[in-house]
Structures are given as C-alpha cells and as structure tokens.
N, C-alpha and C. Protein backbone atom coordinates (compact mmCIF):
# COMPACT_ATOMS: atom_id res chain seq x y z
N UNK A 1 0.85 -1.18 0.00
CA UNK A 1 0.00 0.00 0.00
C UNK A 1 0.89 1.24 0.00
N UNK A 2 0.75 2.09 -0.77
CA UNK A 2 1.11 3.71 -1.06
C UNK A 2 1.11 3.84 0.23
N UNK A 3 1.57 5.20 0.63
CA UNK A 3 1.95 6.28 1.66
C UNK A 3 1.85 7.59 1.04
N UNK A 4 1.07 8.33 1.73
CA UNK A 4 0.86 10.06 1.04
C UNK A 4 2.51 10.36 1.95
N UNK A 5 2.91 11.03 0.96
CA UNK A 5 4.86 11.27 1.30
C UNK A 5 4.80 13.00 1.55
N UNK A 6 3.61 13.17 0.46
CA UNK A 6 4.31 15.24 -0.12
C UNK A 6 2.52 15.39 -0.81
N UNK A 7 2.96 16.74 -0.53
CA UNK A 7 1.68 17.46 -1.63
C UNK A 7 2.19 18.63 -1.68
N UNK A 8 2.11 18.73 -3.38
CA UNK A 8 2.12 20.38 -3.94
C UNK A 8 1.16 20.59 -4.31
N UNK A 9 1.48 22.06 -4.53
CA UNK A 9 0.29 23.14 -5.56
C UNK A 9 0.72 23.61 -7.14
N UNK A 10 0.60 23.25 -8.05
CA UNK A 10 0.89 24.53 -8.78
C UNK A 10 -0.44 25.56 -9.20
N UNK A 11 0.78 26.95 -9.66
CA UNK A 11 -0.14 27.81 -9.63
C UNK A 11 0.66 28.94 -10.73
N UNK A 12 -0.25 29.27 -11.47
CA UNK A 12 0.43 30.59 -12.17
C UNK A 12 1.07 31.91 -11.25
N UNK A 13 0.44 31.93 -10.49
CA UNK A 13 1.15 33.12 -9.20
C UNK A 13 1.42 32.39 -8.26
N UNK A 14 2.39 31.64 -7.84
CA UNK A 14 3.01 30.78 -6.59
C UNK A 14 3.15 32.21 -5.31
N UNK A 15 3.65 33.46 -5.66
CA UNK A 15 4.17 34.02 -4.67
C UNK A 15 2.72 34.91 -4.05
N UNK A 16 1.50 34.67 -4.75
CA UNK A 16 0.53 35.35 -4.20
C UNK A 16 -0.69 34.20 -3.63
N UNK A 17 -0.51 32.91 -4.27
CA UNK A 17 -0.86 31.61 -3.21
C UNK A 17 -0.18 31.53 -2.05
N UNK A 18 1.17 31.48 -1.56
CA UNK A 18 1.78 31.11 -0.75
C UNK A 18 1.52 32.25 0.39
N UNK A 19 1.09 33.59 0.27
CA UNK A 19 0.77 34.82 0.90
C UNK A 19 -0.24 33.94 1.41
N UNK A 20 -1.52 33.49 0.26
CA UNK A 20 -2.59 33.11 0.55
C UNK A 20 -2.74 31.61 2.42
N UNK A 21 -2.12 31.16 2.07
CA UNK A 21 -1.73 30.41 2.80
C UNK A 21 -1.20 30.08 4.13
N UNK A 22 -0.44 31.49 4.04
CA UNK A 22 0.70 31.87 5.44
C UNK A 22 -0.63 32.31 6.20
N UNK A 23 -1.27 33.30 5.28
CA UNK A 23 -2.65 33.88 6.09
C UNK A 23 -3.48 32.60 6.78
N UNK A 24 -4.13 31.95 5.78
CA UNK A 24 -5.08 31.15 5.75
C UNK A 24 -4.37 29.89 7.35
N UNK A 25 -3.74 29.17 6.81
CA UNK A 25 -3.41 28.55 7.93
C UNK A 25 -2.26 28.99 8.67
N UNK A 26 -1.83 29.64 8.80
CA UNK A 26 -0.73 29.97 9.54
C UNK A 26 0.42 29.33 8.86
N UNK A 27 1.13 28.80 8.16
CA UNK A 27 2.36 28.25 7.17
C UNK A 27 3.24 29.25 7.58
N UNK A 28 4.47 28.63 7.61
CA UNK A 28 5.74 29.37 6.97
C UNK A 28 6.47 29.12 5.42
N UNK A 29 7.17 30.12 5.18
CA UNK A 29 7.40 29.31 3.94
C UNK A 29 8.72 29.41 3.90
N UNK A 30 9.40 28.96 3.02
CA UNK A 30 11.09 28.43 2.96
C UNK A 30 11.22 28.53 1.00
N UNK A 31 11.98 29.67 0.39
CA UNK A 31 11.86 30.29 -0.98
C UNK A 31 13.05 28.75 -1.35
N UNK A 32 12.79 28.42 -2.31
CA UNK A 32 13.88 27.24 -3.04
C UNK A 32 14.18 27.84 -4.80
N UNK A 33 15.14 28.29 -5.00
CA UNK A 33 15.16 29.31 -6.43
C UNK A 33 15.68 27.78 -7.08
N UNK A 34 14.54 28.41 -8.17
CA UNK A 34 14.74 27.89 -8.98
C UNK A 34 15.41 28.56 -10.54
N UNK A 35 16.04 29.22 -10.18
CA UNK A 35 16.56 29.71 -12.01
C UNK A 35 16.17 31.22 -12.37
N UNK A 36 16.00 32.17 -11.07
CA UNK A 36 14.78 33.46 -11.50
C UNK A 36 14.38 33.59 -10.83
N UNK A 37 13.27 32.55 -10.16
CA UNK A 37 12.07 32.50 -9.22
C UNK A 37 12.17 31.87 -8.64
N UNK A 38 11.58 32.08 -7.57
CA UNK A 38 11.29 31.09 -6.58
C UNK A 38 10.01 30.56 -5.93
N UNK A 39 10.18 28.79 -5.86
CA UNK A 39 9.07 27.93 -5.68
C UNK A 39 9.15 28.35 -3.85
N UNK A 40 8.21 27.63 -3.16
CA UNK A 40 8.09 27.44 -2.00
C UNK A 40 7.77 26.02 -1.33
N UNK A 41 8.78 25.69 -0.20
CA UNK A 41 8.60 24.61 1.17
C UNK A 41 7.67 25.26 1.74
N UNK A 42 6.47 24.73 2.45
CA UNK A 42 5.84 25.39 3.27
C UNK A 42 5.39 24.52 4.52
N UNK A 43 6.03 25.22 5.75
CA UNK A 43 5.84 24.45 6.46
C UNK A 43 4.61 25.08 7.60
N UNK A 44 4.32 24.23 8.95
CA UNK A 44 3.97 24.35 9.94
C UNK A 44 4.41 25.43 10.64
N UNK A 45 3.95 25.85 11.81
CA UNK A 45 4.50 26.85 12.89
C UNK A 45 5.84 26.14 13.47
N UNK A 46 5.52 24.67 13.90
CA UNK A 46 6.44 24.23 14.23
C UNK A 46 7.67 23.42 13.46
N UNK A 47 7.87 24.09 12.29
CA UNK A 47 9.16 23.69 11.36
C UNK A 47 8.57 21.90 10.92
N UNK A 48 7.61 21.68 11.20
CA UNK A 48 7.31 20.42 9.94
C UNK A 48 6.74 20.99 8.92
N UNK A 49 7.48 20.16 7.41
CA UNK A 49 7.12 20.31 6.36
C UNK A 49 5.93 19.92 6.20
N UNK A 50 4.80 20.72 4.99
CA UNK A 50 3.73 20.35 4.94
C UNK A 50 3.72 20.22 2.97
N UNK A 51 4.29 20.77 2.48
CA UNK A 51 4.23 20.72 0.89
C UNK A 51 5.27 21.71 0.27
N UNK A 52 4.67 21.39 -1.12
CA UNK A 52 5.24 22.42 -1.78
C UNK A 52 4.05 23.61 -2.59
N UNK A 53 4.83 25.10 -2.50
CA UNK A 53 4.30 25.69 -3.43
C UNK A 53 4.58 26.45 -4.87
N UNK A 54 4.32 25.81 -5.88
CA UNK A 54 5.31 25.84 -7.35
C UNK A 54 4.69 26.85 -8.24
N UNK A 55 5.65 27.63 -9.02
CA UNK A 55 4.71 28.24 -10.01
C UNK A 55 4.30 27.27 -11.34
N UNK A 56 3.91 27.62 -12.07
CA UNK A 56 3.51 26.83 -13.40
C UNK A 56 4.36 27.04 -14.40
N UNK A 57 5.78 26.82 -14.18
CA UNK A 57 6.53 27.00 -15.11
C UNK A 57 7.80 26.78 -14.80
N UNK A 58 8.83 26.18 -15.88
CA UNK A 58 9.73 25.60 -15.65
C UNK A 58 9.47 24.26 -15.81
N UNK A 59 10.57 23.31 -15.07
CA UNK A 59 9.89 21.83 -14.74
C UNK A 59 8.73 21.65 -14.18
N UNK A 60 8.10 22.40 -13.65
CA UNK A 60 6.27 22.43 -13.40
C UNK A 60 5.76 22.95 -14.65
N UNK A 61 5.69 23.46 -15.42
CA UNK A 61 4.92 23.78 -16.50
C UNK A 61 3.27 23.03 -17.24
N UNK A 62 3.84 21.57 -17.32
CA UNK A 62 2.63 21.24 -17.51
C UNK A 62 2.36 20.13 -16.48
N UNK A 63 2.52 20.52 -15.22
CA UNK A 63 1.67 20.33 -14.41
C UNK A 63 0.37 20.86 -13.95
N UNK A 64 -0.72 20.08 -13.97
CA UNK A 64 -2.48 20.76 -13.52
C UNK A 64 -2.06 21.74 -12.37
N UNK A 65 -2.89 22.27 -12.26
CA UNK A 65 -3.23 23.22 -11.04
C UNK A 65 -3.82 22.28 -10.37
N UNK A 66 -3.81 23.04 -9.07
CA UNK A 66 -4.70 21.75 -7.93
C UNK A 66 -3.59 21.28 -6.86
N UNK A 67 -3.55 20.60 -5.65
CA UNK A 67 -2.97 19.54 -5.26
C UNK A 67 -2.58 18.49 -6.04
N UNK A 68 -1.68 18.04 -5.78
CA UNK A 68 -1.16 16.87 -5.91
C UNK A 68 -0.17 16.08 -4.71
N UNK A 69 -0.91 14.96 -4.06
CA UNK A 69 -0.07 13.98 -3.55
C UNK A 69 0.77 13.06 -4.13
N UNK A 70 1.62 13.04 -3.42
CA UNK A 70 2.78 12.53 -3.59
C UNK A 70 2.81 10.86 -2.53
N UNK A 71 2.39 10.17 -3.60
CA UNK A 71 2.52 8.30 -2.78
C UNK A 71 3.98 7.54 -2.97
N UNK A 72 4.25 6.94 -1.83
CA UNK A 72 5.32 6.61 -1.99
C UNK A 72 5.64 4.54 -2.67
N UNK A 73 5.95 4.36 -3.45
CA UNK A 73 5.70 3.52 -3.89
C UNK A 73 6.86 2.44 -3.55
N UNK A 74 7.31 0.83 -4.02
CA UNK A 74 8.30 0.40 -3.82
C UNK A 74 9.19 0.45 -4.99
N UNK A 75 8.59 0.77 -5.83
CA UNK A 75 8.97 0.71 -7.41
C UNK A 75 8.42 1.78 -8.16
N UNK A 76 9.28 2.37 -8.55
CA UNK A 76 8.64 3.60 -9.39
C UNK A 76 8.66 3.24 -10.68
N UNK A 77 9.76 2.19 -11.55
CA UNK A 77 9.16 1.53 -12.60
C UNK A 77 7.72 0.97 -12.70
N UNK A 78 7.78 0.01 -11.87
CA UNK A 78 6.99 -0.91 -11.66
C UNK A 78 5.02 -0.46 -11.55
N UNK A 79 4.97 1.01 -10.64
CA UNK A 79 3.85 1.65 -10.79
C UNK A 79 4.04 2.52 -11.99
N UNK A 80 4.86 2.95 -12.35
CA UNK A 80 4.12 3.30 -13.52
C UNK A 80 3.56 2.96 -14.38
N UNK A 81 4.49 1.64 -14.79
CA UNK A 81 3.73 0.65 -16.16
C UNK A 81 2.54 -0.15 -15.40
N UNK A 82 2.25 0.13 -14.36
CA UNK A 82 0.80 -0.53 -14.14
C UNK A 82 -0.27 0.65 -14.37
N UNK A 83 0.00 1.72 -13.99
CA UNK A 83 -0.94 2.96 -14.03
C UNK A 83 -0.90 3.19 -15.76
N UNK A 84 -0.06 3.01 -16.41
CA UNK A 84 -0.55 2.76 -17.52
C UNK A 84 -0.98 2.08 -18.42
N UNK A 85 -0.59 0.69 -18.01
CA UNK A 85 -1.27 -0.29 -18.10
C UNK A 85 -3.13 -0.47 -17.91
N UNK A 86 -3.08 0.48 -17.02
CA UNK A 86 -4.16 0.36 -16.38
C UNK A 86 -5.43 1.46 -16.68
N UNK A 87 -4.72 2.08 -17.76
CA UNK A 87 -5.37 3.54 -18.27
C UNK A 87 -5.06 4.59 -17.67
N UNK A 88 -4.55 4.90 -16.85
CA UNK A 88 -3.67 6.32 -16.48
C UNK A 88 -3.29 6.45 -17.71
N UNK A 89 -2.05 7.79 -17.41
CA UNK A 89 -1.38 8.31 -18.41
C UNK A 89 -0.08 8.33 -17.16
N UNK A 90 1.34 9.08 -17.76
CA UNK A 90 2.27 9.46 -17.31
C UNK A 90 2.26 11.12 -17.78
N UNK A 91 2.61 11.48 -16.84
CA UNK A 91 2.73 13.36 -17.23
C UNK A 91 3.95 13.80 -17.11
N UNK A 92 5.15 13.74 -17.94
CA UNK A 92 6.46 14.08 -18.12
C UNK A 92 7.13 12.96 -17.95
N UNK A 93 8.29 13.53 -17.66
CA UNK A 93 9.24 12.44 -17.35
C UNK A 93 9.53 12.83 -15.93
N UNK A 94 10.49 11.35 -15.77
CA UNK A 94 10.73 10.83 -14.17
C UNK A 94 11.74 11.74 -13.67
N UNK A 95 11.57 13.09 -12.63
CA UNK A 95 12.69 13.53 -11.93
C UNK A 95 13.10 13.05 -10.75
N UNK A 96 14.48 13.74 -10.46
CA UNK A 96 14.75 13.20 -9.11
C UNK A 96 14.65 14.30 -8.23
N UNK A 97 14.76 13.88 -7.03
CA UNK A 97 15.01 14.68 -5.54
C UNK A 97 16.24 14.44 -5.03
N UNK A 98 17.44 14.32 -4.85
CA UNK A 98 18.38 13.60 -4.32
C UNK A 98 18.80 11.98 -4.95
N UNK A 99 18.57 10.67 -4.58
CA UNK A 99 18.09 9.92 -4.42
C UNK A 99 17.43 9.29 -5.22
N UNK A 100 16.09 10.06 -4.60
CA UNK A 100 14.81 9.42 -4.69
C UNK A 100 14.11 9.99 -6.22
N UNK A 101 12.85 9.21 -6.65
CA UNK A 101 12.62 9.76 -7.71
C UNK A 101 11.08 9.92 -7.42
N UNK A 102 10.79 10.64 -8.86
CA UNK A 102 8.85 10.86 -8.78
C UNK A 102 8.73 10.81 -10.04
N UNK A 103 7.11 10.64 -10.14
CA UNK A 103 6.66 11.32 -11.69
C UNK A 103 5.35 11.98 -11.57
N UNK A 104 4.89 12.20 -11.95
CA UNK A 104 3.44 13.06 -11.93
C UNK A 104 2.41 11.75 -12.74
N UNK A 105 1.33 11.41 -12.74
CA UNK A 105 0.71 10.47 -13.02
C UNK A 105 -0.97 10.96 -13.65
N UNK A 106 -1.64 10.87 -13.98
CA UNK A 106 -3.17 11.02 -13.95
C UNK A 106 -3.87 9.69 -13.84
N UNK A 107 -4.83 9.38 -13.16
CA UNK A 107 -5.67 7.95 -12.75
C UNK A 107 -7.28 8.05 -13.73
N UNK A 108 -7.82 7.25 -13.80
CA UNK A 108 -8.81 6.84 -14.78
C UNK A 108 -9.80 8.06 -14.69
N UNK A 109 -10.03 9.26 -13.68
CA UNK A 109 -10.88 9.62 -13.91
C UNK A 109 -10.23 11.54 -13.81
N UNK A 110 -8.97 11.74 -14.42
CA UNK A 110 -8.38 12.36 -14.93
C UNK A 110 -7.47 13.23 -13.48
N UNK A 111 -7.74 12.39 -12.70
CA UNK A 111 -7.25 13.23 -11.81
C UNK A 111 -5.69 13.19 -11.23
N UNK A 112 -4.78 14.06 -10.55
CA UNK A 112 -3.07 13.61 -10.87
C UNK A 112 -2.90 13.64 -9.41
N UNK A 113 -1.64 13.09 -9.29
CA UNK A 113 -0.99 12.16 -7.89
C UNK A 113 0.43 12.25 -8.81
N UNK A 114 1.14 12.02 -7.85
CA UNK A 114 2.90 11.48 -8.43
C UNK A 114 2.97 10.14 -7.35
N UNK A 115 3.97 9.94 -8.22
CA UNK A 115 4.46 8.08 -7.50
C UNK A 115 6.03 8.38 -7.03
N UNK A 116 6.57 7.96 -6.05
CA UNK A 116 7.23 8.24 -5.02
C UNK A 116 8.33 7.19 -4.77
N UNK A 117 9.70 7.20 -5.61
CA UNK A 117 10.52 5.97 -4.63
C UNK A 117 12.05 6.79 -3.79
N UNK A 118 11.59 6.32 -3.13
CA UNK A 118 13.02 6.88 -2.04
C UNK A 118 14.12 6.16 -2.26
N UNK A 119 15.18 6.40 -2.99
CA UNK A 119 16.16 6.07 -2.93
C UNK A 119 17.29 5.37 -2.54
C-alpha cells in the first residue's frame, strides 16, 4: 500500500498563493530558487514540512493546477507501467530529488498524484 509522502500546488502566481496560505493557515514558507524564481517549502509553525508551493513553469509547466499527492511507492518503474497499463497516463518524465525519484501520473478519472521511490 502507497503512503501520502508530499503534496504540492501549482499555480500561475506561486508568490501570491503562498501569501494566501501563510494567512489562511498559519504556514511558513522556505523560498527554493529555482533559475529566477522562486518555488516554495511550506511548512507548519512548528518547522514540519507540509508541501510544496510551485509556479507553473519551468519543470512544473505542464503540471495541472490543484494539489497533488505525492505516494510513496516500492517501485517507481513498476507503478508506472501498471498505471498505464491500467489507463492512467504518465505526465512528463521521471525527476529526481536527491536519491529518490517521482513522476506526476493522472488515474482513470483524470485526476493527478505522483508516484514516489526513495532512494
């Protein structure tokens, strides 16, 4: 069985969501540049991570808007060719984190998740 690992956002304005947010629940955020701009860590009051907040561009680009969880899998080959196997799709290609890798995914009723192997 999966494990919810991570959840992002993307968003065409990342730096006026992430405002949104600090307000809304109390978050901190932690800037990670990416090339220009910068995405956001956003954590808790008490320094646990809670997600990410991305703009829509760059290596996020054609990522949906919305959440997306992040499941952690044993095989990140292995779920993918079943999720497509299975009528998913794959949405880019496989990056890494360190380590570990992901991909962005969509499931039968168009909705997206990434698949998760830790390294």
């Amino acid at each position: 069985m999966a494990d919810s690992a991570w959840c992002d956002i993307t968003s065409e304005d990342a730096d006026q969501l992430v405002r949104f947010y600090e307000a809304v629940m109390g978050w901190k955020k932690e800037a990670i540049d990416m090339g220009g701009y910068s995405d956001y860590v956003v954590m808790k009051p008490d320094g646990t991570p809670v997600g990410g907040i991305c703009h829509k561009r760059g290596v996020n680009a054609d990522y949906p808007s919305g959440w997306i969880n992040y499941f952690t899998v044993d095989s990140l080959e292995v779920a993918l060719a079943a999720a497509v196997e299975n009528g998913g799709a794959q949405m880019g290609k496989i990056r890494h984190h360190g380590n570990d890798s992901f991909c962005v995914i969509t499931d039968l009723s168009g909705a997206a998740c990434a698949l998760y192997e830790k390294g």
